[in-house]
C-alpha atoms as a PDB file:
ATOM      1  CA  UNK A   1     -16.389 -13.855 -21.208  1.00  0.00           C
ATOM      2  CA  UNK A   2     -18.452 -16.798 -19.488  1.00  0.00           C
ATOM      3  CA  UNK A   3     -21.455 -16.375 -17.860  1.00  0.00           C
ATOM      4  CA  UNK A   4     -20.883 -16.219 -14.099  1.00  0.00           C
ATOM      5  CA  UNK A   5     -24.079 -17.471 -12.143  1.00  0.00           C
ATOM      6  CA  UNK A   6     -22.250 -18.806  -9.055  1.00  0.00           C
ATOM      7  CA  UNK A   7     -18.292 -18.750  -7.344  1.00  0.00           C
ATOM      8  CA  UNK A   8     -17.878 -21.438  -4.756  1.00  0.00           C
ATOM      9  CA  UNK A   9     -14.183 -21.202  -3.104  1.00  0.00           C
ATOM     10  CA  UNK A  10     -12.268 -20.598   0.109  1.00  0.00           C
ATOM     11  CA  UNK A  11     -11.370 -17.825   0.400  1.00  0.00           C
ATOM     12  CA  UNK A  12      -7.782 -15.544   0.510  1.00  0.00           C
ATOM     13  CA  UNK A  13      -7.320 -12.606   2.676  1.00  0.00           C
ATOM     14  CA  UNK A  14      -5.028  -9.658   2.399  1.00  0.00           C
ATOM     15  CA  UNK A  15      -5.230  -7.200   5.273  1.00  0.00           C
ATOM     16  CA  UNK A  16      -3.247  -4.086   3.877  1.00  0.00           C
ATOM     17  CA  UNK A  17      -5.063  -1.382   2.836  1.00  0.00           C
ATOM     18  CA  UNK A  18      -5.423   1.431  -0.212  1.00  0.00           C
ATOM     19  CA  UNK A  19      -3.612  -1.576  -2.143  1.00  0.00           C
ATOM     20  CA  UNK A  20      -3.521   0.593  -5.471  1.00  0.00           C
ATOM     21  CA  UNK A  21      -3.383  -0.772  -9.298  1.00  0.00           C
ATOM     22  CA  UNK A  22       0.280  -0.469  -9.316  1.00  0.00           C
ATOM     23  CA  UNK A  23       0.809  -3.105  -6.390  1.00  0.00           C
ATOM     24  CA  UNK A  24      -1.954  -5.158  -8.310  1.00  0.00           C
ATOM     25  CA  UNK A  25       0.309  -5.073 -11.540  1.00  0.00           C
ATOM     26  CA  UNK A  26       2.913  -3.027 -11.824  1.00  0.00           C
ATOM     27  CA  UNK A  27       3.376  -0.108 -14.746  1.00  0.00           C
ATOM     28  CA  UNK A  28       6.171  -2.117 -15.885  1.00  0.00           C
ATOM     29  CA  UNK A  29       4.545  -4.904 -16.900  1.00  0.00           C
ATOM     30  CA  UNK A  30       1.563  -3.002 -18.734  1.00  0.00           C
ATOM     31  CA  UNK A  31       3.399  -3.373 -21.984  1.00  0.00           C
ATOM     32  CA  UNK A  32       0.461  -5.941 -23.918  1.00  0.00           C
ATOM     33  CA  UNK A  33      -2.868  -6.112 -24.711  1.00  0.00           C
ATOM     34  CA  UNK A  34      -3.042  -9.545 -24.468  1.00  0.00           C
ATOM     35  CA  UNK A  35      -4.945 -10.468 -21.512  1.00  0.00           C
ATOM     36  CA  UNK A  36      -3.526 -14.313 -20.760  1.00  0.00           C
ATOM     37  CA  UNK A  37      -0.094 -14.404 -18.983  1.00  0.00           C
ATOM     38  CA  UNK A  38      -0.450 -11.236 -16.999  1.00  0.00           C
ATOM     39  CA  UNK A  39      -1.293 -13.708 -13.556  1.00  0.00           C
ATOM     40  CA  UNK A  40       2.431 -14.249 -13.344  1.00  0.00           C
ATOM     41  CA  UNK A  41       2.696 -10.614 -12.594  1.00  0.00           C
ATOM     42  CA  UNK A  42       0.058 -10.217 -10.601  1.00  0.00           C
ATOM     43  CA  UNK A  43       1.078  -8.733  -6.870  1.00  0.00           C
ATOM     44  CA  UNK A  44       4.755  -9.179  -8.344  1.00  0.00           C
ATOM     45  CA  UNK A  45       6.938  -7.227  -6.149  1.00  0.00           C
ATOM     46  CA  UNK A  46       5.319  -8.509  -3.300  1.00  0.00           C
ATOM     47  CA  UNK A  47       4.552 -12.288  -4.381  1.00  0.00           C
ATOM     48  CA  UNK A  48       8.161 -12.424  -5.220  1.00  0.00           C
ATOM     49  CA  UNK A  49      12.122 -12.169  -3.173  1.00  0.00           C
ATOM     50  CA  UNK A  50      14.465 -10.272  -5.090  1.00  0.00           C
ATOM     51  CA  UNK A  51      15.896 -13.354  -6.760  1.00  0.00           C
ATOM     52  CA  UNK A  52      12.886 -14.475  -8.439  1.00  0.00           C
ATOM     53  CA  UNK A  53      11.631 -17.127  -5.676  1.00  0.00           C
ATOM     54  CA  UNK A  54       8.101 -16.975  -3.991  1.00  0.00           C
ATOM     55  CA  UNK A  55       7.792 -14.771  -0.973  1.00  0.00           C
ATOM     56  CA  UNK A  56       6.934 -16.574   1.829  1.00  0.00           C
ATOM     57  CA  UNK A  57       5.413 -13.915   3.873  1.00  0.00           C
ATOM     58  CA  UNK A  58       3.182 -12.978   1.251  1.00  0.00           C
ATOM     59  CA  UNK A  59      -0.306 -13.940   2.001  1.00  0.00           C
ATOM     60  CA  UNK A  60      -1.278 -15.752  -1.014  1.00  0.00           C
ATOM     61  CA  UNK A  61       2.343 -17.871  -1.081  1.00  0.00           C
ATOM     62  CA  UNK A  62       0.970 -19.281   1.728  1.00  0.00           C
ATOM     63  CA  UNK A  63      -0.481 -22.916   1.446  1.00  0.00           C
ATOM     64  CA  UNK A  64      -3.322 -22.357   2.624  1.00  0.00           C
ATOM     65  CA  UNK A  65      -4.524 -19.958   0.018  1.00  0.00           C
ATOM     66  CA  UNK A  66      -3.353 -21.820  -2.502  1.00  0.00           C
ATOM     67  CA  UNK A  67      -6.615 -22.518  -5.385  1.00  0.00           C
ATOM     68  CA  UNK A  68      -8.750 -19.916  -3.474  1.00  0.00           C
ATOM     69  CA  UNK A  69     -10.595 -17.364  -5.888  1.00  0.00           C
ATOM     70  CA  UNK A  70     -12.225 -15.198  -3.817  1.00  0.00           C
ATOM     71  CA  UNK A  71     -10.061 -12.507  -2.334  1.00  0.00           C
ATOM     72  CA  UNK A  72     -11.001 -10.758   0.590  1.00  0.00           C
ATOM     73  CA  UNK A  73      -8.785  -7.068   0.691  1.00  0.00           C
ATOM     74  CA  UNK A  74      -8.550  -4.426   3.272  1.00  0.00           C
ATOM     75  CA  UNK A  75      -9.920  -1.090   2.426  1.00  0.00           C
ATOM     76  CA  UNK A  76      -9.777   0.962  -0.498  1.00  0.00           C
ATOM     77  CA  UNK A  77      -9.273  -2.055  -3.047  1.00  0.00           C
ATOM     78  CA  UNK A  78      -8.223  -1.190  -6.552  1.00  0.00           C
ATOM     79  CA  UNK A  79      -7.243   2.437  -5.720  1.00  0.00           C
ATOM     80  CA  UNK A  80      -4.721   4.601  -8.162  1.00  0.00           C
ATOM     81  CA  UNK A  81      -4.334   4.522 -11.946  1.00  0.00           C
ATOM     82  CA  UNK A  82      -7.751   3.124 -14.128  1.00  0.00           C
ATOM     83  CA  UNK A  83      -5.543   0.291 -15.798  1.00  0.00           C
ATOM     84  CA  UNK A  84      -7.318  -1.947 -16.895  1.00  0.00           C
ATOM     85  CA  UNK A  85      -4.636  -4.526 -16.607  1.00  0.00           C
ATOM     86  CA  UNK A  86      -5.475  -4.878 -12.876  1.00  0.00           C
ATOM     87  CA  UNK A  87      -8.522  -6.765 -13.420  1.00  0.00           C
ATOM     88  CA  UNK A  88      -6.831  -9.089 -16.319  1.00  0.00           C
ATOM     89  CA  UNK A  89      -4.061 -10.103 -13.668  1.00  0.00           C
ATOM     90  CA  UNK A  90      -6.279 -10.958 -10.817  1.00  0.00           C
ATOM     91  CA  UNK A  91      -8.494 -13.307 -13.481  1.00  0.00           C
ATOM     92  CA  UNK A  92      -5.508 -14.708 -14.802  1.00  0.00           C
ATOM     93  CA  UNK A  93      -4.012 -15.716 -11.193  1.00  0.00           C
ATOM     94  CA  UNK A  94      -7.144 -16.938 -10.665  1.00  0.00           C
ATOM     95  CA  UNK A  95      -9.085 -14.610  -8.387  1.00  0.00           C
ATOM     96  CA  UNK A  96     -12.709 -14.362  -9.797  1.00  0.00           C
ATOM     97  CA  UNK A  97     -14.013 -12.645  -7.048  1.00  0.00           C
ATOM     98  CA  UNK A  98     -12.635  -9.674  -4.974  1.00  0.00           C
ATOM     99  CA  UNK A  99     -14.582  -8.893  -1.422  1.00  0.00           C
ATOM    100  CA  UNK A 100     -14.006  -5.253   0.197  1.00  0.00           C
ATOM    101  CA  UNK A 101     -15.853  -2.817   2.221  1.00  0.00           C
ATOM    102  CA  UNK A 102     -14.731  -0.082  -0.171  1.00  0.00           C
ATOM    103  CA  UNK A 103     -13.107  -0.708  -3.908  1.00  0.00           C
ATOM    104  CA  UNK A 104     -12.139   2.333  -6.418  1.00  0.00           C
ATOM    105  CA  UNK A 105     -15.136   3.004  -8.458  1.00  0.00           C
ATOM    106  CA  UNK A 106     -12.954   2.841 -11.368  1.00  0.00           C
ATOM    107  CA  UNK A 107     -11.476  -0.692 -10.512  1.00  0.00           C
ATOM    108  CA  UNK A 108     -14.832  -2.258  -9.755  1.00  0.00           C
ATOM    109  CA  UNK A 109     -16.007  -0.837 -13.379  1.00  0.00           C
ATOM    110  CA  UNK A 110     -13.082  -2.273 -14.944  1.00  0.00           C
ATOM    111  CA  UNK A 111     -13.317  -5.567 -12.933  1.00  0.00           C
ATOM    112  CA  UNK A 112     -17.275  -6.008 -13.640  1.00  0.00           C
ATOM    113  CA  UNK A 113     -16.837  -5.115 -17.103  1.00  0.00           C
ATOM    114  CA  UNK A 114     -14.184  -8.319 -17.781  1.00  0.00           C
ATOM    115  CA  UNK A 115     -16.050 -10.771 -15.460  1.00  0.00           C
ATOM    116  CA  UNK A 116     -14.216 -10.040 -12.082  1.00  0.00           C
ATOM    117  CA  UNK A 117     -16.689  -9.831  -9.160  1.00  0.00           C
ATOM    118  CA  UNK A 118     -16.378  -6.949  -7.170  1.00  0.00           C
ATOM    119  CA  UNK A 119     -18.570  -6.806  -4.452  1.00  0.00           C
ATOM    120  CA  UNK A 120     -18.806  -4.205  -1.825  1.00  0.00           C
ATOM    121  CA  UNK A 121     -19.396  -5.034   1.949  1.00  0.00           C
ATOM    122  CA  UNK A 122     -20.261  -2.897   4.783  1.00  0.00           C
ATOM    123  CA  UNK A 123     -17.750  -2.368   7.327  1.00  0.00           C
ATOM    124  CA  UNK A 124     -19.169  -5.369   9.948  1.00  0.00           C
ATOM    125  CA  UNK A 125     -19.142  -8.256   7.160  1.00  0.00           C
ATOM    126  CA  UNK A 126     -15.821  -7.040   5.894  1.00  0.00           C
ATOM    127  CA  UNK A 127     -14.408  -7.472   9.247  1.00  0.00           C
ATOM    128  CA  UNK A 128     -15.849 -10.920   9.930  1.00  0.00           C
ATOM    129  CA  UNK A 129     -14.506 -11.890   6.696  1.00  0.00           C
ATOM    130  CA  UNK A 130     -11.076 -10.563   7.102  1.00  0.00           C
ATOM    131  CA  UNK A 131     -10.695 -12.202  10.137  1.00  0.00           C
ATOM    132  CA  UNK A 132     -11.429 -15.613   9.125  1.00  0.00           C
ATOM    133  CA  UNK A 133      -9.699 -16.138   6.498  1.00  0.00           C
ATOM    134  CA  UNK A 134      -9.891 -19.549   4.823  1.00  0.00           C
ATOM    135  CA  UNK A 135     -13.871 -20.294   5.137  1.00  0.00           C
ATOM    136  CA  UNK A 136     -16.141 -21.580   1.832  1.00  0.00           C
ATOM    137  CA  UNK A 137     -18.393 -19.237   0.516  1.00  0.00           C
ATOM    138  CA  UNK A 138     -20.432 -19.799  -2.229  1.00  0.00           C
ATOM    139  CA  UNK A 139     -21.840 -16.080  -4.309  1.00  0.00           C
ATOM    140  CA  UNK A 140     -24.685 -16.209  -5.969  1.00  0.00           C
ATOM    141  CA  UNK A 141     -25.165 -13.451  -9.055  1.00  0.00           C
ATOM    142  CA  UNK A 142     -28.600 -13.928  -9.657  1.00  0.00           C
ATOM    143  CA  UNK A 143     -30.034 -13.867  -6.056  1.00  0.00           C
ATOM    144  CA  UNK A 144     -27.235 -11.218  -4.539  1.00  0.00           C
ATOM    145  CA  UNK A 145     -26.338 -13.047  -1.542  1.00  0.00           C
ATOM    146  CA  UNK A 146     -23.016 -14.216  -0.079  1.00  0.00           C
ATOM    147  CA  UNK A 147     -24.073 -18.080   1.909  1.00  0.00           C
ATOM    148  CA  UNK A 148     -22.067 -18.222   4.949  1.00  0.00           C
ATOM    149  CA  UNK A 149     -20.558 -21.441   6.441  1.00  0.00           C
ATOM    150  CA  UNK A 150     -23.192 -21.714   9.008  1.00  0.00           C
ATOM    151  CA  UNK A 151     -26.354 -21.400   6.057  1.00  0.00           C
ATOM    152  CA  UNK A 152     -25.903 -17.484   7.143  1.00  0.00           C
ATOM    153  CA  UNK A 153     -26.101 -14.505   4.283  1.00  0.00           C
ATOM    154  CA  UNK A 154     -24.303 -11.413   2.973  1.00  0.00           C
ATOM    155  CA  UNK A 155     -26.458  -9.477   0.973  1.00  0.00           C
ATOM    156  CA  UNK A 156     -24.693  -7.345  -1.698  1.00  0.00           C
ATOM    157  CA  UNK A 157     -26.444  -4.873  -4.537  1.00  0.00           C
ATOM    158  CA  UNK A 158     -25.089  -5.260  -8.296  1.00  0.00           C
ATOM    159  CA  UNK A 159     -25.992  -2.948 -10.804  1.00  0.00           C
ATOM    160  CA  UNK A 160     -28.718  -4.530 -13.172  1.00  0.00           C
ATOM    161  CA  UNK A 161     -26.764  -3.952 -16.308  1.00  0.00           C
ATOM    162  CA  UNK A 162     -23.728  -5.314 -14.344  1.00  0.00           C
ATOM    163  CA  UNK A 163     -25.756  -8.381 -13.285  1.00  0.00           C
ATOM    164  CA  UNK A 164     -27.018  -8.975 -16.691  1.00  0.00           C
ATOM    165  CA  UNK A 165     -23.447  -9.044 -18.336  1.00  0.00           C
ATOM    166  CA  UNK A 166     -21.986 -11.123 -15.695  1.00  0.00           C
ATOM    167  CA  UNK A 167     -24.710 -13.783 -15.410  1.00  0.00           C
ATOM    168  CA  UNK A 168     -25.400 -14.055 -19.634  1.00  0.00           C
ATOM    169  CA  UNK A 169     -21.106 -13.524 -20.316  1.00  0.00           C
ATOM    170  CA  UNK A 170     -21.250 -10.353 -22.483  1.00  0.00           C
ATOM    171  CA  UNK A 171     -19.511  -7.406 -22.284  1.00  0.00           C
ATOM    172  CA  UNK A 172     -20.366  -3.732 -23.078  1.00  0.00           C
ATOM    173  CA  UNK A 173     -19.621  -4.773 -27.309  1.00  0.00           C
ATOM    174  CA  UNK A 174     -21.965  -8.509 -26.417  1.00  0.00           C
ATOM    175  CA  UNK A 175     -24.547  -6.537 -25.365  1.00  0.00           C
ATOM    176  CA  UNK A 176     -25.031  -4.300 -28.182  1.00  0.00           C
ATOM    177  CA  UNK A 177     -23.965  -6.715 -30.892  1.00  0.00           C
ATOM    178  CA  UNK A 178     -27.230  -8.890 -28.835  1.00  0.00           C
ATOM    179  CA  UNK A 179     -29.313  -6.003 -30.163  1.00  0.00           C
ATOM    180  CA  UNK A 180     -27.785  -5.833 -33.642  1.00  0.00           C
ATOM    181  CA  UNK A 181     -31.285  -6.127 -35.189  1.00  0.00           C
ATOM    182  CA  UNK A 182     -32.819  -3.437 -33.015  1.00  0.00           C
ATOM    183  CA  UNK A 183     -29.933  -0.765 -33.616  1.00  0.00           C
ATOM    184  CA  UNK A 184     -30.085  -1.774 -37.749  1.00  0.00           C
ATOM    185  CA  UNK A 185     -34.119  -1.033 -37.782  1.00  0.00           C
ATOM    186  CA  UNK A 186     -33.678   2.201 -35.742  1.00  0.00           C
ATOM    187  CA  UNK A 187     -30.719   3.668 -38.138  1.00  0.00           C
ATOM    188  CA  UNK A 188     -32.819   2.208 -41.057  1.00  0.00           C
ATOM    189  CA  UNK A 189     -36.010   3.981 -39.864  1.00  0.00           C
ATOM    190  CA  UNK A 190     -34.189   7.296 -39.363  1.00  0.00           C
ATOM    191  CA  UNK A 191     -32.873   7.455 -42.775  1.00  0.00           C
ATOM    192  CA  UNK A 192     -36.194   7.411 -43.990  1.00  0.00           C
ATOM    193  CA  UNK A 193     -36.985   9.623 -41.554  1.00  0.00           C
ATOM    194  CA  UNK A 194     -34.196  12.512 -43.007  1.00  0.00           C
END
């Protein structure tokens, strides 16, 4: 994972809500491990026509989301199964960021824990955001804050132990192997102790 300090992009929105893990990436496709390739899948019955060729009424066919990573989604993001594939798909379309008044506390685990920001809004900023799709915003990890546009701010809270793994690229296994030495001289220490 790299560190993530900072996400500057326009950004995407999709108005539906409760869009569940299964309309993120669906069970069909949850067939690998391997974490590359699974963007291709990602919103697949809905990115897609029946005959294989981009949906043009789907949001993020659209031309104007094309190369934005920050996703702003109606309510009740990441809702459904715990798959962890979810997450995998968005980063490998590209979406490092995911903006939402309310995301499945499962999902935004998932998502923190493999470097995809999920930040939760209240209900006022969410709405702004959803209806202007398109603007720059830049997310800052270390100070919090959402810049606006117009110099404005959206202040978010991140767990600390989130923030640290994000912001130094670990995950839950980079953190402890970090502390290798520390967890060797405690085990040592209680053996004597025994």
């Amino acid at each position: 994972m790299k560190p993530i300090t900072r996400i500057h992009s326009r950004t995407a929105v999709l108005l539906d809500e409760n869009i569940d893990t299964d309309r993120i990436i669906p069970a069909r496709f949850l067939t690998t491990t391997e974490r590359a390739g699974l963007g291709k899948f990602c919103f697949n019955d809905w990115r897609y026509a029946q005959d294989g060729s981009d949906n043009p009424a789907f949001p993020l066919n659209k031309p104007e989301a094309k190369g934005c990573s920050i996703l702003v989604a109606g309510r009740n993001f990441g809702c459904g199964s715990s798959r962890e594939h979810a997450p995998w798909a968005l980063l490998d379309y590209g979406i490092q960021a995911v903006l939402c008044s309310e995301i499945a506390d499962i999902f935004r685990g998932n998502a923190l824990k493999n470097g995809l920001f999920a930040i939760v809004l209240d209900e006022a900023e969410h709405r702004w955001l959803l209806k202007n799709p398109g603007i720059e915003l830049s997310i800052d990890v270390r100070e919090q804050a959402i810049e606006l546009p117009d110099g404005g701010r959206i202040r978010f809270q991140l767990e600390p132990f989130a923030r640290h793994c994000l912001l130094n690229g670990v995950d839950q296994l980079g953190f402890l192997l970090q502390h290798n030495d520390a967890i060797t001289h405690f085990e040592q220490h209680q053996e004597k102790a025994a």
